[in-house]
PDB file of N, CA and C in Angstrom:
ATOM      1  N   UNK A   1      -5.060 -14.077  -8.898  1.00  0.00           N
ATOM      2  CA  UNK A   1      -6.108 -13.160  -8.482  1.00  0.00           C
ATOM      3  C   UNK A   1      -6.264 -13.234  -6.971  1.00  0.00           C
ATOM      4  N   UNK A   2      -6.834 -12.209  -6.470  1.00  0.00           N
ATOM      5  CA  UNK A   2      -6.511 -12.000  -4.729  1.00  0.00           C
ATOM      6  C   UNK A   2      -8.192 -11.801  -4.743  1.00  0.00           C
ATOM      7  N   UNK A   3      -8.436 -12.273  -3.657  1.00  0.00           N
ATOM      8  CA  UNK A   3     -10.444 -12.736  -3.333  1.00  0.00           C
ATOM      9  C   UNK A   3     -10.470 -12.433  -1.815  1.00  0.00           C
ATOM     10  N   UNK A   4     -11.074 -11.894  -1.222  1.00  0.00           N
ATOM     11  CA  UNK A   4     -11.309 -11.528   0.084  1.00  0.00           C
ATOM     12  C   UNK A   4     -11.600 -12.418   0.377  1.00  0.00           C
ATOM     13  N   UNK A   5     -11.842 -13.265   2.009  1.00  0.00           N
ATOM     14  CA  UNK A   5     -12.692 -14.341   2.747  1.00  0.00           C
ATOM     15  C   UNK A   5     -14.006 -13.886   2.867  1.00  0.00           C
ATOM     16  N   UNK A   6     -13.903 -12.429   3.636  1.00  0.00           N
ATOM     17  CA  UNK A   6     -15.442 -12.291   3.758  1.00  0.00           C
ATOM     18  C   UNK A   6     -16.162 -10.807   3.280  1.00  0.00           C
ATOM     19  N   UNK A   7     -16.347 -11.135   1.804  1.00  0.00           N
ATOM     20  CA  UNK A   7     -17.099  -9.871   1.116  1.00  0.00           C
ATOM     21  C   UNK A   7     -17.982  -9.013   2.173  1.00  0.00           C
ATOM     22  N   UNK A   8     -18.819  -9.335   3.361  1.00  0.00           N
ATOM     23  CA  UNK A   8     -19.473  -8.750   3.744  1.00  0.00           C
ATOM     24  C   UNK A   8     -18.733  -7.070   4.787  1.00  0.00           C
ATOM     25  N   UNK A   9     -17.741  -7.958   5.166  1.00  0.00           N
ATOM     26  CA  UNK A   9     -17.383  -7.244   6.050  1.00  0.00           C
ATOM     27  C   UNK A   9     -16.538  -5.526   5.793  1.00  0.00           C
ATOM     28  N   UNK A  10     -16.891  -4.629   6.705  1.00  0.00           N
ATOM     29  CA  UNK A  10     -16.706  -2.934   6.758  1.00  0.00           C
ATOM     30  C   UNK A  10     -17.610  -2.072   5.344  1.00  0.00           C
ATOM     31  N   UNK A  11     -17.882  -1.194   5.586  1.00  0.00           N
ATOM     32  CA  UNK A  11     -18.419  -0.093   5.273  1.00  0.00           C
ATOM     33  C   UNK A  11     -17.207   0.019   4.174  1.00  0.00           C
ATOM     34  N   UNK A  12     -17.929   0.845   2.162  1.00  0.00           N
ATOM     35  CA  UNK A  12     -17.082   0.795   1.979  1.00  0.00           C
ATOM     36  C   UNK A  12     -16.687   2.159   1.539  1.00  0.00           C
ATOM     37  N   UNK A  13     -15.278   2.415   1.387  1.00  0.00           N
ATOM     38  CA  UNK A  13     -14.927   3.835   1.613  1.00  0.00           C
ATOM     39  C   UNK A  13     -13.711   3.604   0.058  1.00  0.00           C
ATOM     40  N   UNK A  14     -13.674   5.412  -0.131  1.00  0.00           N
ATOM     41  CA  UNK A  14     -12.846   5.674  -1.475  1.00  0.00           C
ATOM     42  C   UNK A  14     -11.584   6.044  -0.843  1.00  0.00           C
ATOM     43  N   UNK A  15     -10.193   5.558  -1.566  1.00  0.00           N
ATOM     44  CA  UNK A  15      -9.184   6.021  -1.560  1.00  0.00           C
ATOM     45  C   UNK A  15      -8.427   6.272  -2.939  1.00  0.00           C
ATOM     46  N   UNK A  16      -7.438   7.468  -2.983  1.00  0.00           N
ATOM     47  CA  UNK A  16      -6.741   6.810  -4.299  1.00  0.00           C
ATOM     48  C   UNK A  16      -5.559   7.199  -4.344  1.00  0.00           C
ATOM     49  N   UNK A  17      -5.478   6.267  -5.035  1.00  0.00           N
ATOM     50  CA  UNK A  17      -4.055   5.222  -5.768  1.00  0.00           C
ATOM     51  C   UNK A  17      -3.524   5.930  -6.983  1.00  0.00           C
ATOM     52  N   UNK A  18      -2.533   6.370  -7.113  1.00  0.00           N
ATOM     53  CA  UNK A  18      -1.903   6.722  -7.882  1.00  0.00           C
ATOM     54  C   UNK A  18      -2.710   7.882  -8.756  1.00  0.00           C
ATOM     55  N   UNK A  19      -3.522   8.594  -8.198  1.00  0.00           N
ATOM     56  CA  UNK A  19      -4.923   9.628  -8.720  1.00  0.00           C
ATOM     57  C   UNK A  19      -5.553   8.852  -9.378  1.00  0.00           C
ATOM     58  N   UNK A  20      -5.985   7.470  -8.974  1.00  0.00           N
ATOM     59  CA  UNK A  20      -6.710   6.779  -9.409  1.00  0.00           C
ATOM     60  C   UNK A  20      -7.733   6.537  -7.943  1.00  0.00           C
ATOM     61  N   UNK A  21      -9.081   6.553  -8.139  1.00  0.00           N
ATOM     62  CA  UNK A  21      -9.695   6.443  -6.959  1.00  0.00           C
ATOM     63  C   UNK A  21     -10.864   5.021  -7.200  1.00  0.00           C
ATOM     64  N   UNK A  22     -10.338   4.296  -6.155  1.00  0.00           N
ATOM     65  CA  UNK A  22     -10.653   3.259  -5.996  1.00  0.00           C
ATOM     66  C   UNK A  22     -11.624   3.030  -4.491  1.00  0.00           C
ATOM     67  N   UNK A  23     -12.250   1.921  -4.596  1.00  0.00           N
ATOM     68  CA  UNK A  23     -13.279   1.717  -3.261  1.00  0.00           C
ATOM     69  C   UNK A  23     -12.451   0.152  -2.299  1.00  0.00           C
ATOM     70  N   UNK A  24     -12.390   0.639  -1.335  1.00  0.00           N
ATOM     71  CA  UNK A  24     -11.758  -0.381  -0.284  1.00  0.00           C
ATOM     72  C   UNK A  24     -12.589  -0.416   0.630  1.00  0.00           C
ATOM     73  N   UNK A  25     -12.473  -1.346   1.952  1.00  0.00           N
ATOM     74  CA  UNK A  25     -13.163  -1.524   3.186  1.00  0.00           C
ATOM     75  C   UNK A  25     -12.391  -0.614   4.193  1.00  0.00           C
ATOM     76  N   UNK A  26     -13.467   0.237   4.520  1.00  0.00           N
ATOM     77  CA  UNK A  26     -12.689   0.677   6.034  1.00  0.00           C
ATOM     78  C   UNK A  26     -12.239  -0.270   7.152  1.00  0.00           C
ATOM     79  N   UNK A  27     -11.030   0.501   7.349  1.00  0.00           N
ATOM     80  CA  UNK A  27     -10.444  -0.944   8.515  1.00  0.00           C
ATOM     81  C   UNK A  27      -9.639  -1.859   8.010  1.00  0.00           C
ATOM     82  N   UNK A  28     -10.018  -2.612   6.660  1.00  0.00           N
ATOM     83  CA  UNK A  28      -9.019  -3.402   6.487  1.00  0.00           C
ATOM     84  C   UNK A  28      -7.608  -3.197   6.019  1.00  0.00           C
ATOM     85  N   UNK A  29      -6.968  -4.151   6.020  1.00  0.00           N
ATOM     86  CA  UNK A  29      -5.350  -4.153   5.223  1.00  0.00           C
ATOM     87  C   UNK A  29      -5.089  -3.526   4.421  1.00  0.00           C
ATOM     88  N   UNK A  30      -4.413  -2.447   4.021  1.00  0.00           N
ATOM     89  CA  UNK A  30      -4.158  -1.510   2.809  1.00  0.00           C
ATOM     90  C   UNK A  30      -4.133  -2.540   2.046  1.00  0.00           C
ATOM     91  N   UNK A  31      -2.751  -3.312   1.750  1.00  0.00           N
ATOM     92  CA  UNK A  31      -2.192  -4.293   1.114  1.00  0.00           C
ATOM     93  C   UNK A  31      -3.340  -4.811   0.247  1.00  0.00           C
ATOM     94  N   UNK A  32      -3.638  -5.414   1.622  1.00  0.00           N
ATOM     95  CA  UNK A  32      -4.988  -6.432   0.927  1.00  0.00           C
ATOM     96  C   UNK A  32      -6.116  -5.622  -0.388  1.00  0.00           C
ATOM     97  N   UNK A  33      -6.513  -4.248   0.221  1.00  0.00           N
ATOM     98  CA  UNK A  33      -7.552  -3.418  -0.629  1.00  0.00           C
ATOM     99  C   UNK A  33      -6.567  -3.009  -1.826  1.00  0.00           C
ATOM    100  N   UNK A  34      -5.551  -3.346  -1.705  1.00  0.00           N
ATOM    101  CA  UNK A  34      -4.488  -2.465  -3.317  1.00  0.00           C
ATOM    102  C   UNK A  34      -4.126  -3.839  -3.914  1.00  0.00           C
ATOM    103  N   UNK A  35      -4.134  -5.173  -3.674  1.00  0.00           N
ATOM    104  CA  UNK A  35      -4.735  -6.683  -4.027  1.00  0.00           C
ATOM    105  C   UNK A  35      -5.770  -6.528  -4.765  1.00  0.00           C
ATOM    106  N   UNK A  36      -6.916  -6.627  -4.055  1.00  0.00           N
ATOM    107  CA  UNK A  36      -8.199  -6.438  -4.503  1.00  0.00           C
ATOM    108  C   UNK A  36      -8.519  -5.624  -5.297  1.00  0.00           C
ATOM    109  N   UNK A  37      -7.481  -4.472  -5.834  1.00  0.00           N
ATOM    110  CA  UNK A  37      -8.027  -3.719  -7.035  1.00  0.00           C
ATOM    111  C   UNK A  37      -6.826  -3.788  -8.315  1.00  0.00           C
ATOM    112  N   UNK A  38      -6.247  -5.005  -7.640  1.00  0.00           N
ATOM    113  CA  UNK A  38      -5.701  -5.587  -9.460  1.00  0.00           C
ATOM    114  C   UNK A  38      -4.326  -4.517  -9.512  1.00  0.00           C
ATOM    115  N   UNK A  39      -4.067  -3.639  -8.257  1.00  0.00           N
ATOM    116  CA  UNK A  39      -3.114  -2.661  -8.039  1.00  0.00           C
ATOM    117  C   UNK A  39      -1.535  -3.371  -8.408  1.00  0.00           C
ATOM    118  N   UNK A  40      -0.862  -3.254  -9.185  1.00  0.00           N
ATOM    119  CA  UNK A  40       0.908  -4.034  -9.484  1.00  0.00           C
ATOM    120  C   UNK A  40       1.318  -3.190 -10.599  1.00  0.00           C
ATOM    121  N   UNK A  41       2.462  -3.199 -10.449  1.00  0.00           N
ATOM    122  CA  UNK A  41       3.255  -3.416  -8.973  1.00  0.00           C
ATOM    123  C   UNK A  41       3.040  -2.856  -8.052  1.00  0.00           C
ATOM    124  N   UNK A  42       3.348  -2.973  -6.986  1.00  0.00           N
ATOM    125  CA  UNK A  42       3.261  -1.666  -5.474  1.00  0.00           C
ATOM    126  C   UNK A  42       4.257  -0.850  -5.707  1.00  0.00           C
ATOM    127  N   UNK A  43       5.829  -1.547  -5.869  1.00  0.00           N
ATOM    128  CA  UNK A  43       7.251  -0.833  -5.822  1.00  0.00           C
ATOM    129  C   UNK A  43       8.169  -1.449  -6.583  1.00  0.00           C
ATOM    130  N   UNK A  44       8.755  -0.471  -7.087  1.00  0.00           N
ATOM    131  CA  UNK A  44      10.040  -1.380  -7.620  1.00  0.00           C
ATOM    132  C   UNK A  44      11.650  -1.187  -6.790  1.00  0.00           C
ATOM    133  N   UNK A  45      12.508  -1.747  -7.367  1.00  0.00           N
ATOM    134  CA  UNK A  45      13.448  -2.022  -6.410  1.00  0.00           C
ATOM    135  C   UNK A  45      14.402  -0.237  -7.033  1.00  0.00           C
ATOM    136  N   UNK A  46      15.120  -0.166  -5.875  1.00  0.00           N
ATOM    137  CA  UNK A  46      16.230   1.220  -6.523  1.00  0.00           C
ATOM    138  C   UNK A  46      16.977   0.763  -7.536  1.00  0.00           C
ATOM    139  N   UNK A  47      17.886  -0.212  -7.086  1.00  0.00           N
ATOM    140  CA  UNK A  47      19.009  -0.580  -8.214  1.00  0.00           C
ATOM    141  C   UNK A  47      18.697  -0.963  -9.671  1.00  0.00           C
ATOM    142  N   UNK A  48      17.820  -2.160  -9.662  1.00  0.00           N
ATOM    143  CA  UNK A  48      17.366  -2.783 -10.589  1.00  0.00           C
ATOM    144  C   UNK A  48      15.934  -2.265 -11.353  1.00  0.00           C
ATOM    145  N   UNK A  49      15.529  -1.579 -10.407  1.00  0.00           N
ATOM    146  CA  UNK A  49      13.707  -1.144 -10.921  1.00  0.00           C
ATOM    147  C   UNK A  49      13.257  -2.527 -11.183  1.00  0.00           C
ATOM    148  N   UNK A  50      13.611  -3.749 -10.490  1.00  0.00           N
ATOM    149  CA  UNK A  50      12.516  -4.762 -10.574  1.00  0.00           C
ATOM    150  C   UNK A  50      10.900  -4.613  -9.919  1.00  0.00           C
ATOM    151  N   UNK A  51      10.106  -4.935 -10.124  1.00  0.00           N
ATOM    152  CA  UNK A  51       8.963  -4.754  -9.750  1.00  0.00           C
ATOM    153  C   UNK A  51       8.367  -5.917  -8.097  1.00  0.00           C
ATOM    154  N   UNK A  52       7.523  -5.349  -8.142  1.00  0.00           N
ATOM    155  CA  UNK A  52       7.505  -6.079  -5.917  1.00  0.00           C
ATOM    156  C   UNK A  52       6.309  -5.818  -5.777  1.00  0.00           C
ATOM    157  N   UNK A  53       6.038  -7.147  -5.438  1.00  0.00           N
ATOM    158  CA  UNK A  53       4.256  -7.208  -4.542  1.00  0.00           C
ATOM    159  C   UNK A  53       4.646  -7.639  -3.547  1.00  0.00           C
ATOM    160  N   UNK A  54       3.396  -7.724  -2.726  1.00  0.00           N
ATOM    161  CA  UNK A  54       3.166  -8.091  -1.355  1.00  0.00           C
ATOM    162  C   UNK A  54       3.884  -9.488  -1.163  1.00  0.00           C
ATOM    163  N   UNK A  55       4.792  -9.732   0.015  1.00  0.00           N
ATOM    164  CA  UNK A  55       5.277 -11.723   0.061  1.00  0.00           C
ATOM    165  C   UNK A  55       4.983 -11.732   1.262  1.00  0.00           C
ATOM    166  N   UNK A  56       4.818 -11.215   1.872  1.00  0.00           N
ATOM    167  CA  UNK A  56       5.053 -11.726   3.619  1.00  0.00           C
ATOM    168  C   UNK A  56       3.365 -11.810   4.471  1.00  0.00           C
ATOM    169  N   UNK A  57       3.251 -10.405   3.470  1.00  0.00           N
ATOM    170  CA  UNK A  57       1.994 -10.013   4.879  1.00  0.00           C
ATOM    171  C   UNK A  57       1.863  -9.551   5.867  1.00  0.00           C
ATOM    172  N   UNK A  58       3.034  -9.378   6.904  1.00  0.00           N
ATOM    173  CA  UNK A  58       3.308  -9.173   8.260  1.00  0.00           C
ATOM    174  C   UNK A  58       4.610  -8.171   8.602  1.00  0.00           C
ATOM    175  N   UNK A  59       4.916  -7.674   7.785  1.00  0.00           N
ATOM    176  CA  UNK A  59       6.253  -6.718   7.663  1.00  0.00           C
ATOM    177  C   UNK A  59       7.448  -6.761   8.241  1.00  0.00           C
ATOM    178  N   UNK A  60       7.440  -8.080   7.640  1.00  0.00           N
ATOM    179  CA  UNK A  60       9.364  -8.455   7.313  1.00  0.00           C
ATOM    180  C   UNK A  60      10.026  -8.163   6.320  1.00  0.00           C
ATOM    181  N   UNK A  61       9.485  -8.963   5.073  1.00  0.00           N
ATOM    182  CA  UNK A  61       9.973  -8.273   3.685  1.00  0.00           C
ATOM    183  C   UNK A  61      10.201  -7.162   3.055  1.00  0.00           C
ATOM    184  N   UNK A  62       8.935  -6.244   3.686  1.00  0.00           N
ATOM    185  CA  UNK A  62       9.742  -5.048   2.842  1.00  0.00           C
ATOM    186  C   UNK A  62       8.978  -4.872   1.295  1.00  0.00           C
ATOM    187  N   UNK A  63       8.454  -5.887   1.373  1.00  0.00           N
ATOM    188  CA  UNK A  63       8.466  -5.802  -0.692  1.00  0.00           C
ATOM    189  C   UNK A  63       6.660  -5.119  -0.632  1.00  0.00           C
ATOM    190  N   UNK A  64       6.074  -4.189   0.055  1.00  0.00           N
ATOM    191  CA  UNK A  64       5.143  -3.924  -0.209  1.00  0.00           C
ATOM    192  C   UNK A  64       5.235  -2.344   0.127  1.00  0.00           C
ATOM    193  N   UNK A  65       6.146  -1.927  -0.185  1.00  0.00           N
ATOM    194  CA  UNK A  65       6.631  -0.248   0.569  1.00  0.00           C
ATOM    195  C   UNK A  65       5.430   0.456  -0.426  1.00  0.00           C
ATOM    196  N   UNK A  66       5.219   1.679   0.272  1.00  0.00           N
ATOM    197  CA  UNK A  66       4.286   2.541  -1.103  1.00  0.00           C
ATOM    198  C   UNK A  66       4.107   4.190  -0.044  1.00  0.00           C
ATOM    199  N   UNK A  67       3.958   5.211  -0.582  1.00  0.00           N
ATOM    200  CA  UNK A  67       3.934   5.971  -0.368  1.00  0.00           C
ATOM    201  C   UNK A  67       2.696   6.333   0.558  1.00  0.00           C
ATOM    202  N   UNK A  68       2.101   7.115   1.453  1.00  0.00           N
ATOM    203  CA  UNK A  68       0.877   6.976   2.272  1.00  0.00           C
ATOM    204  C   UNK A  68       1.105   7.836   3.036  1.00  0.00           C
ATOM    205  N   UNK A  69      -0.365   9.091   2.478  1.00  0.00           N
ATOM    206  CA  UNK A  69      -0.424   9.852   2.494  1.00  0.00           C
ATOM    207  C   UNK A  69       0.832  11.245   3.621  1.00  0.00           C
ATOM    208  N   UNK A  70       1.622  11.164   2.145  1.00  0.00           N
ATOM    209  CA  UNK A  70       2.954  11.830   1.457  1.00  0.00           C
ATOM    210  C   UNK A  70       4.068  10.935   2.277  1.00  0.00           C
ATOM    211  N   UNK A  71       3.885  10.307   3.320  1.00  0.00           N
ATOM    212  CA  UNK A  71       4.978   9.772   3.599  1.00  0.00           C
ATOM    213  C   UNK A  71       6.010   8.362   2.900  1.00  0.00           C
ATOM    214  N   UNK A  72       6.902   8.548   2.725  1.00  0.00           N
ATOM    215  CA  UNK A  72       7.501   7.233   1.759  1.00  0.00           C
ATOM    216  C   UNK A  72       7.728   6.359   3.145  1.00  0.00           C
ATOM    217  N   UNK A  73       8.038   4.827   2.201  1.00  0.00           N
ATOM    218  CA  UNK A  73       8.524   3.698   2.819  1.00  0.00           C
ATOM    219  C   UNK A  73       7.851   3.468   3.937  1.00  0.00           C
ATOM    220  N   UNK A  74       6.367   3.346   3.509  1.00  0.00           N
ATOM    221  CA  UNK A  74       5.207   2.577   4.707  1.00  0.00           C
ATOM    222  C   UNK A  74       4.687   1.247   4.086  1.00  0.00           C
ATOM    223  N   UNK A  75       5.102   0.107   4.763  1.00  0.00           N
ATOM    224  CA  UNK A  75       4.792  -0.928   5.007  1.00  0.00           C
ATOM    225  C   UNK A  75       2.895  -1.031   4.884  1.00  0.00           C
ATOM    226  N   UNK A  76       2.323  -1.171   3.206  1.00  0.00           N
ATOM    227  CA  UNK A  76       0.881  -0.860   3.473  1.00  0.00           C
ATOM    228  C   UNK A  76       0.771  -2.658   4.059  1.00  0.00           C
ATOM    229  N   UNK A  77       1.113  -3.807   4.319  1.00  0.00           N
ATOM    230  CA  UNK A  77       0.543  -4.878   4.962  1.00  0.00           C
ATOM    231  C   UNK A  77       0.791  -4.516   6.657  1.00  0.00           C
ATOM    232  N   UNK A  78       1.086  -3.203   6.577  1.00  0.00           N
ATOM    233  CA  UNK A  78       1.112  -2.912   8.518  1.00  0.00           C
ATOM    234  C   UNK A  78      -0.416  -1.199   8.409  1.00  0.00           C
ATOM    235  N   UNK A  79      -0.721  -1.108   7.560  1.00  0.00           N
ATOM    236  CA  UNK A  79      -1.769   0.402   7.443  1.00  0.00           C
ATOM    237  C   UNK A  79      -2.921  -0.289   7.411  1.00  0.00           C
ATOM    238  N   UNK A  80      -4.147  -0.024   7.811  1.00  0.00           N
ATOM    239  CA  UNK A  80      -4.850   0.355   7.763  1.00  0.00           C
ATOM    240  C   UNK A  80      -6.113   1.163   6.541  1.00  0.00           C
ATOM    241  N   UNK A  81      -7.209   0.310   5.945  1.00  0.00           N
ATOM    242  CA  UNK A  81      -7.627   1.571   4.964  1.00  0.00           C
ATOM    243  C   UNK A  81      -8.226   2.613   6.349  1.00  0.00           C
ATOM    244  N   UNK A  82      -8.372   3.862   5.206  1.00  0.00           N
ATOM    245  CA  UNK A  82      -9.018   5.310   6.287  1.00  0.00           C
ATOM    246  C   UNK A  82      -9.528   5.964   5.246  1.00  0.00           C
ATOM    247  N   UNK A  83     -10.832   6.124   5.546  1.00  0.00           N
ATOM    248  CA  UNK A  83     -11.320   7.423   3.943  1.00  0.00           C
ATOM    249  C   UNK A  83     -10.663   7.915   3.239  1.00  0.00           C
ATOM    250  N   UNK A  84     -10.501   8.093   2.395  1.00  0.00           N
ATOM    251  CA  UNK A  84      -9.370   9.858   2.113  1.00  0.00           C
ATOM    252  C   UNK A  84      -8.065   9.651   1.850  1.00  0.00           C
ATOM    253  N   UNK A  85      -7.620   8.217   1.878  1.00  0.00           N
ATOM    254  CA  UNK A  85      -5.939   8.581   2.511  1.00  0.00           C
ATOM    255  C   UNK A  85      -5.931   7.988   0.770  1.00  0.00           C
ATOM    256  N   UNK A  86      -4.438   8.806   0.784  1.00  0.00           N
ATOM    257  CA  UNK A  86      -4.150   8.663  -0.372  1.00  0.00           C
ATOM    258  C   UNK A  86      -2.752   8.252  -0.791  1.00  0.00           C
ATOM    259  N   UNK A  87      -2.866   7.215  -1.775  1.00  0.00           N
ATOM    260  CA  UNK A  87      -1.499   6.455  -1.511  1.00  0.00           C
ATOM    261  C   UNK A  87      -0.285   5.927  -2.895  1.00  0.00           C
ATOM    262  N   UNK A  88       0.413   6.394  -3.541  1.00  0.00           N
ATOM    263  CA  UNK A  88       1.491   6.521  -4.261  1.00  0.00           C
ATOM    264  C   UNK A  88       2.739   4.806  -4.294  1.00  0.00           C
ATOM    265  N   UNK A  89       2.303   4.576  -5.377  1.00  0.00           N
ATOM    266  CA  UNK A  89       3.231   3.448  -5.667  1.00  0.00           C
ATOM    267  C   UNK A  89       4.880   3.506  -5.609  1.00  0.00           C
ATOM    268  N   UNK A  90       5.275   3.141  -4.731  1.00  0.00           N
ATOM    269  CA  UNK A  90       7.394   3.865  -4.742  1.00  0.00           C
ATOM    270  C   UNK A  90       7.527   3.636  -5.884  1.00  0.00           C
ATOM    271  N   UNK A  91       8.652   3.684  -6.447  1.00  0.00           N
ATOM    272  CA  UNK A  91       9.646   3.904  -7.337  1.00  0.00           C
ATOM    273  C   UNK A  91      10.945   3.525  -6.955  1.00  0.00           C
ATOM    274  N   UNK A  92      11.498   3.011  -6.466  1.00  0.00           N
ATOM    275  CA  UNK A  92      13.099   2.894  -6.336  1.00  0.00           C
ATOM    276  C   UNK A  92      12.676   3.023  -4.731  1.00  0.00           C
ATOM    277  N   UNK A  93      13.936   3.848  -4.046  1.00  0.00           N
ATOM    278  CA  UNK A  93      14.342   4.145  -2.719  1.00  0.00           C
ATOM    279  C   UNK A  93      13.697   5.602  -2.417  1.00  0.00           C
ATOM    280  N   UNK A  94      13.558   5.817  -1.097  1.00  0.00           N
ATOM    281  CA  UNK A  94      12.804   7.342  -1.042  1.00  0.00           C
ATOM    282  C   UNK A  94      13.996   7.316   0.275  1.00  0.00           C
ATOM    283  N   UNK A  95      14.393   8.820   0.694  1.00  0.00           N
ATOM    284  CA  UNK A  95      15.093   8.767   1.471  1.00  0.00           C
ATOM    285  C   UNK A  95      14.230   8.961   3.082  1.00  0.00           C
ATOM    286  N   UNK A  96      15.100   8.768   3.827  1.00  0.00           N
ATOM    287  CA  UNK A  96      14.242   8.741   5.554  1.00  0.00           C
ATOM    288  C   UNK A  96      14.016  10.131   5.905  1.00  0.00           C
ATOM    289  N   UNK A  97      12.953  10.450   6.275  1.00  0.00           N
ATOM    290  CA  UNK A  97      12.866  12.170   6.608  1.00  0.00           C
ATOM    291  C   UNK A  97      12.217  11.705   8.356  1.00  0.00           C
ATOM    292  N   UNK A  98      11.740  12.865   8.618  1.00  0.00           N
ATOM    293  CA  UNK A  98      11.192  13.021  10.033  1.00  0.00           C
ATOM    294  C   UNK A  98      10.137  11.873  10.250  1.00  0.00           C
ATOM    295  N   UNK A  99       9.209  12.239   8.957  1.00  0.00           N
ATOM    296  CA  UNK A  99       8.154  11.671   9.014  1.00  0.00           C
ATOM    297  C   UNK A  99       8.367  10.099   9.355  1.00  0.00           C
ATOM    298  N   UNK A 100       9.389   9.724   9.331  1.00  0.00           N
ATOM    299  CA  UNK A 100       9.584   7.681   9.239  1.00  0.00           C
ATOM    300  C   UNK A 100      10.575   7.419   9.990  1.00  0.00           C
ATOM    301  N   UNK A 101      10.854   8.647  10.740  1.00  0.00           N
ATOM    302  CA  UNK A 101      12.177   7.982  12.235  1.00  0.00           C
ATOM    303  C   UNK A 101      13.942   8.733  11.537  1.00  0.00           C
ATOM    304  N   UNK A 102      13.694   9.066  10.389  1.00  0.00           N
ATOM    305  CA  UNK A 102      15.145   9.558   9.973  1.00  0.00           C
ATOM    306  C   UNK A 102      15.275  10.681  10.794  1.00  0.00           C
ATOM    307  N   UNK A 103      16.131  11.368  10.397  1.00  0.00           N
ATOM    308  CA  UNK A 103      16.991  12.411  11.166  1.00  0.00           C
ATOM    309  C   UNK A 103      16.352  14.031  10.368  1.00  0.00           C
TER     310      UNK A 103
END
């Protein structure tokens, strides 16, 4: 189970998850607020469809990719919550478009 340090902290705001709408802290760690709502898997792998949570925290791994708002393969332990934003569990591989530096 994943427990915040400090319940008090940010204003709290709705986002949702998979058209599931859930309450997070503005400001904090996506990651962390899709933790905190019992959210798993985040992604699974392309080849295997193994399933992937958060390991790193700091966006090396990779294993916390998720869709955000429409863009694939965003690192939610590098986002931000924001009112409104709305955010999609990957599935496999999404390919690179404009939106993420591809071509």
């Amino acid at each position: 189970m994943f427990r915040r340090f400090d319940e008090a902290a940010g204003p709290i705001v709705e986002i949702v998850v998979d058209d599931r709408r859930i309450e997070a802290r503005l400001g904090e760690n996506l990651a962390a607020a899709l933790l905190a709502a019992e959210i798993e898997p985040f992604r699974t792998t392309p080849v295997s469809g193994a399933a992937r949570m958060p390991y790193c925290m700091m966006g090396v791994c990779f294993d916390c990719l998720a869709i955000v708002d429409g863009v694939p393969n965003r690192q939610t332990c590098l986002e931000t919550v924001r009112a409104g934003m709305v955010v999609e569990r990957q599935n496999g591989a999404r390919a690179p478009g404009p939106q993420n530096g591809g071509e």
